[in-house]
C-alpha atoms as a PDB file:
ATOM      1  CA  UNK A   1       5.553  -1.880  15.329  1.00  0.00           C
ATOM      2  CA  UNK A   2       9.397  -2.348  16.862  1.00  0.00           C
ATOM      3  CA  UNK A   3      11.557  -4.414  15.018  1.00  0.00           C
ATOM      4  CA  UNK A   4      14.911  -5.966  16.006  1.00  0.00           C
ATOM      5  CA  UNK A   5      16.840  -3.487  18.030  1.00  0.00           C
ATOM      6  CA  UNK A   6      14.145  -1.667  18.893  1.00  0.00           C
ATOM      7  CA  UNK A   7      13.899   0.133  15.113  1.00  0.00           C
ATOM      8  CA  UNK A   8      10.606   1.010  13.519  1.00  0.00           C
ATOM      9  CA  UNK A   9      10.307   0.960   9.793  1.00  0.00           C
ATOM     10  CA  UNK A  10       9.856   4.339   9.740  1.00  0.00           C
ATOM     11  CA  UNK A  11      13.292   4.693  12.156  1.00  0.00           C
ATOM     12  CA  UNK A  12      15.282   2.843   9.006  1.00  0.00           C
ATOM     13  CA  UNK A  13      14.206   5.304   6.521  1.00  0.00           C
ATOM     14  CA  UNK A  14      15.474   8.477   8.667  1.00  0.00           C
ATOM     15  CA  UNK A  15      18.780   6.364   8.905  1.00  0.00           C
ATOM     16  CA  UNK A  16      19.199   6.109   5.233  1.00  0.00           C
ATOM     17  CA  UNK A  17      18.198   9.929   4.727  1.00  0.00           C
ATOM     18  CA  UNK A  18      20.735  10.957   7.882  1.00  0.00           C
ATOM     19  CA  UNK A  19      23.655   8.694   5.810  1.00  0.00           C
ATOM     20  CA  UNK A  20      22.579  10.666   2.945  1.00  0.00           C
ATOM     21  CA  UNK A  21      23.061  14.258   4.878  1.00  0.00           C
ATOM     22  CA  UNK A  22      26.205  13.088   6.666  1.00  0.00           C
ATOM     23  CA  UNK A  23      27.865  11.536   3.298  1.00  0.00           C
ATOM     24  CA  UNK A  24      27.333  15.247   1.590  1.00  0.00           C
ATOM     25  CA  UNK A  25      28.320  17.044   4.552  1.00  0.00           C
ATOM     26  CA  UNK A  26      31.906  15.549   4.421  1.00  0.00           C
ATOM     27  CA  UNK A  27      31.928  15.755   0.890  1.00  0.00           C
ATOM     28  CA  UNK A  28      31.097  19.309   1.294  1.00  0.00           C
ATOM     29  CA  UNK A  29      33.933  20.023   3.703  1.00  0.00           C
ATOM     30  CA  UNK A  30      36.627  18.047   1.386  1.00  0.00           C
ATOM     31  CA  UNK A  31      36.544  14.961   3.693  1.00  0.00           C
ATOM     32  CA  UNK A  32      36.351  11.658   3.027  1.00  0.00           C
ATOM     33  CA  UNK A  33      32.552  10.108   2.597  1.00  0.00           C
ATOM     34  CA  UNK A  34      32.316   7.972   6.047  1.00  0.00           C
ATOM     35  CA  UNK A  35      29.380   6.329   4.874  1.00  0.00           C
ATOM     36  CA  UNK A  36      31.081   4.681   1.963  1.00  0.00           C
ATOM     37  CA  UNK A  37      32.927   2.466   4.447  1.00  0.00           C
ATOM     38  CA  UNK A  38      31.996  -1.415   4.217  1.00  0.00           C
ATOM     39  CA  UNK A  39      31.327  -1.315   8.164  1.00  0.00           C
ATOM     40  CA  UNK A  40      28.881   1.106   7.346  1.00  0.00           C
ATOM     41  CA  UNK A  41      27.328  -0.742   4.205  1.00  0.00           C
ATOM     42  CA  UNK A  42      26.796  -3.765   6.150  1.00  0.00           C
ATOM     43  CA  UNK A  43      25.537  -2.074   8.870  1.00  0.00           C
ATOM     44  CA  UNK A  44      22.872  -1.013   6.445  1.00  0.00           C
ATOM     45  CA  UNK A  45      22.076  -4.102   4.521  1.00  0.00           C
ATOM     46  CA  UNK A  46      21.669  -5.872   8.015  1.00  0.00           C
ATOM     47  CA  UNK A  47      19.163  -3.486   8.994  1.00  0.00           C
ATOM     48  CA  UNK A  48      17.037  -4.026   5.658  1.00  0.00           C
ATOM     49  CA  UNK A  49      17.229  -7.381   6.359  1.00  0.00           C
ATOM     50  CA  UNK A  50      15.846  -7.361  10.034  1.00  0.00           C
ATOM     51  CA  UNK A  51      12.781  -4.741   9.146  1.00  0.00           C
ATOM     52  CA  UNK A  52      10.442  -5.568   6.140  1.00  0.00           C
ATOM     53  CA  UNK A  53       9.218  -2.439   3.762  1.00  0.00           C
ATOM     54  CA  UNK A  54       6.288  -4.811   3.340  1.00  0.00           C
ATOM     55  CA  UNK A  55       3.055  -2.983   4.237  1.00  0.00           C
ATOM     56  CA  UNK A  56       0.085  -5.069   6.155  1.00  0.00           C
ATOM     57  CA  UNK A  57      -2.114  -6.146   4.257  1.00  0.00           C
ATOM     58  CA  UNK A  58      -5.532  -4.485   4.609  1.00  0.00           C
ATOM     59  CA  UNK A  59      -8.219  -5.824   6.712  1.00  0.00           C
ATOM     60  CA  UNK A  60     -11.031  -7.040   4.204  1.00  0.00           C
ATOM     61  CA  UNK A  61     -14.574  -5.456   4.332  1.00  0.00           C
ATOM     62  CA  UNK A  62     -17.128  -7.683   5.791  1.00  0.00           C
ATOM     63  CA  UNK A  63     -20.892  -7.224   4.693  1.00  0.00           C
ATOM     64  CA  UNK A  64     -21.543  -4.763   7.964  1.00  0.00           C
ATOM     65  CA  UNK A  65     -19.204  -2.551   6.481  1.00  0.00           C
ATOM     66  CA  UNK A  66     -20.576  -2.413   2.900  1.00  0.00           C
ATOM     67  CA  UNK A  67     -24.394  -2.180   4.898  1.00  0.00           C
ATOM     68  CA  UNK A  68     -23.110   1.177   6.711  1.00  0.00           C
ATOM     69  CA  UNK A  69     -21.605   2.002   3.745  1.00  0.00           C
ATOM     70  CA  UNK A  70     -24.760   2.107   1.263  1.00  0.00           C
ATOM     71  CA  UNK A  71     -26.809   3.359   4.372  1.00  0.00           C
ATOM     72  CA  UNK A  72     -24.142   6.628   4.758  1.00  0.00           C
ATOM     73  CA  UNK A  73     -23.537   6.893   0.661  1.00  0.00           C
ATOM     74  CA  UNK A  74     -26.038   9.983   0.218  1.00  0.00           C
ATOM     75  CA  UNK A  75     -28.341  10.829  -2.266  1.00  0.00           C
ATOM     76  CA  UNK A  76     -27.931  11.327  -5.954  1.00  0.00           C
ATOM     77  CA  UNK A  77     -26.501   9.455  -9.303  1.00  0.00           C
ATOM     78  CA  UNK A  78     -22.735   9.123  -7.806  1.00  0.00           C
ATOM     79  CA  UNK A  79     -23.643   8.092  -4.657  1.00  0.00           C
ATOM     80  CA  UNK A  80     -25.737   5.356  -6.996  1.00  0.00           C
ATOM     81  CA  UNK A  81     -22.838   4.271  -8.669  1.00  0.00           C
ATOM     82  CA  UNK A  82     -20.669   4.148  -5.913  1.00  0.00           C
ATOM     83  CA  UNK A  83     -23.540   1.661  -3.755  1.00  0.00           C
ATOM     84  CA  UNK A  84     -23.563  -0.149  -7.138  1.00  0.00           C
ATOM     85  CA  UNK A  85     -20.069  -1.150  -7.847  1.00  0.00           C
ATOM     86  CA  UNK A  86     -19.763  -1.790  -4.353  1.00  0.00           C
ATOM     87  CA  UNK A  87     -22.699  -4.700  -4.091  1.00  0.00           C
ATOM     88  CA  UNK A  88     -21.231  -5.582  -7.451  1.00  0.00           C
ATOM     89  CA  UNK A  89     -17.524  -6.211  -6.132  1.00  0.00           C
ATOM     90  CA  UNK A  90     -18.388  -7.903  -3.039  1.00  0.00           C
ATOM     91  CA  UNK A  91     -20.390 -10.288  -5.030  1.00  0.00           C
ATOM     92  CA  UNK A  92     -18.085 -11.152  -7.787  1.00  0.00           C
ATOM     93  CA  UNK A  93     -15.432 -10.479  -6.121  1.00  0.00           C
ATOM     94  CA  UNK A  94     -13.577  -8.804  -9.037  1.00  0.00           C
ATOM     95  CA  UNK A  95      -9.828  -7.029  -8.583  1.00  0.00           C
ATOM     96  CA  UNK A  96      -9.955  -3.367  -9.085  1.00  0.00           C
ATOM     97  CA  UNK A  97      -8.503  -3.574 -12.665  1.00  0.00           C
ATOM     98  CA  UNK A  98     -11.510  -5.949 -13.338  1.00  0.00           C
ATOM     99  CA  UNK A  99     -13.543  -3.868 -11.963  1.00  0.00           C
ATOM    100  CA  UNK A 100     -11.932  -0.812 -13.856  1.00  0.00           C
ATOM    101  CA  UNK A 101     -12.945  -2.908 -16.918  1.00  0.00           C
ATOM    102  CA  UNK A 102     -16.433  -3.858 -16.602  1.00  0.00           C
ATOM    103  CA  UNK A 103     -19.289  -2.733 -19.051  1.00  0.00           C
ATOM    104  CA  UNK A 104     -23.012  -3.153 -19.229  1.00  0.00           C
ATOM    105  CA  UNK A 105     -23.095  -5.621 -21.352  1.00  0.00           C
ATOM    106  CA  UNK A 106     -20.948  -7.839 -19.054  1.00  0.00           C
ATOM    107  CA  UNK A 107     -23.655  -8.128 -16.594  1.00  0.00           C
ATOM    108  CA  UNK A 108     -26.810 -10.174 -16.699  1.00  0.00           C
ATOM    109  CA  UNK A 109     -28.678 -12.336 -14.546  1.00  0.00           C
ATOM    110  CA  UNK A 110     -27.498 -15.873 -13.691  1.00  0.00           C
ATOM    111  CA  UNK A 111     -23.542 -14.633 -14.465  1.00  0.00           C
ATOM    112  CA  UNK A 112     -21.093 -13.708 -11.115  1.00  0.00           C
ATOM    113  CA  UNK A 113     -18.433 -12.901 -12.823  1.00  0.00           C
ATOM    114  CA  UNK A 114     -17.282 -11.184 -15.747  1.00  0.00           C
ATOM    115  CA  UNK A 115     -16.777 -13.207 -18.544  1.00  0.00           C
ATOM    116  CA  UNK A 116     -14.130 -11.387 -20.476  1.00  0.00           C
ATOM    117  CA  UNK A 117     -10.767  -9.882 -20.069  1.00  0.00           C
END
């Protein structure tokens, strides 16, 4: 995805490694550190501003995907478990720390969610 100026996330980080490389260099040499100027430290705060580290959020699983998923799961106990806490996420929909938490005794019939923290 291109952001303002034509800069991809990815584009930003190389920047900040290349400052990095370029500030060391000088320091190596017994130069000044260019890339402790202000011009430069604005420069740099600008282009956090204009590109977002925020990662898309990921597209949700609809019930063809859980389907091909329990079809494709294989055979054996794992495979079991996996097809079970699947079914049993989609239909509470539980978080993966409540999931994390879950125990037997926190399922029976007639409850969709689990009743304790």
């Amino acid at each position: 995805m291109a952001l303002a100026g034509g800069l991809h996330r990815a584009d930003c980080v190389i920047v900040g490694c290349l400052r990095l490389e370029i500030g060391r260099a000088h320091v190596g040499a017994g130069l000044l550190n260019p890339c402790s100027s202000e011009a430069v430290r604005l420069g740099l705060k600008k282009m956090g501003r204009e590109t977002s580290a925020r990662q898309a959020q990921a597209r949700a699983l609809g019930w063809k995907d859980i389907k091909e998923f329990i079809e494709s799961a294989g055979e054996g106990l794992r495979a079991d478990r996996e097809r079970a806490l699947l079914c049993v996420a989609y239909e509470t929909l539980a978080r993966r720390g409540e999931l994390v938490a879950l125990e037997a005794r926190d399922m029976s019939s007639g409850r969709t969610a689990p009743a304790r923290r």
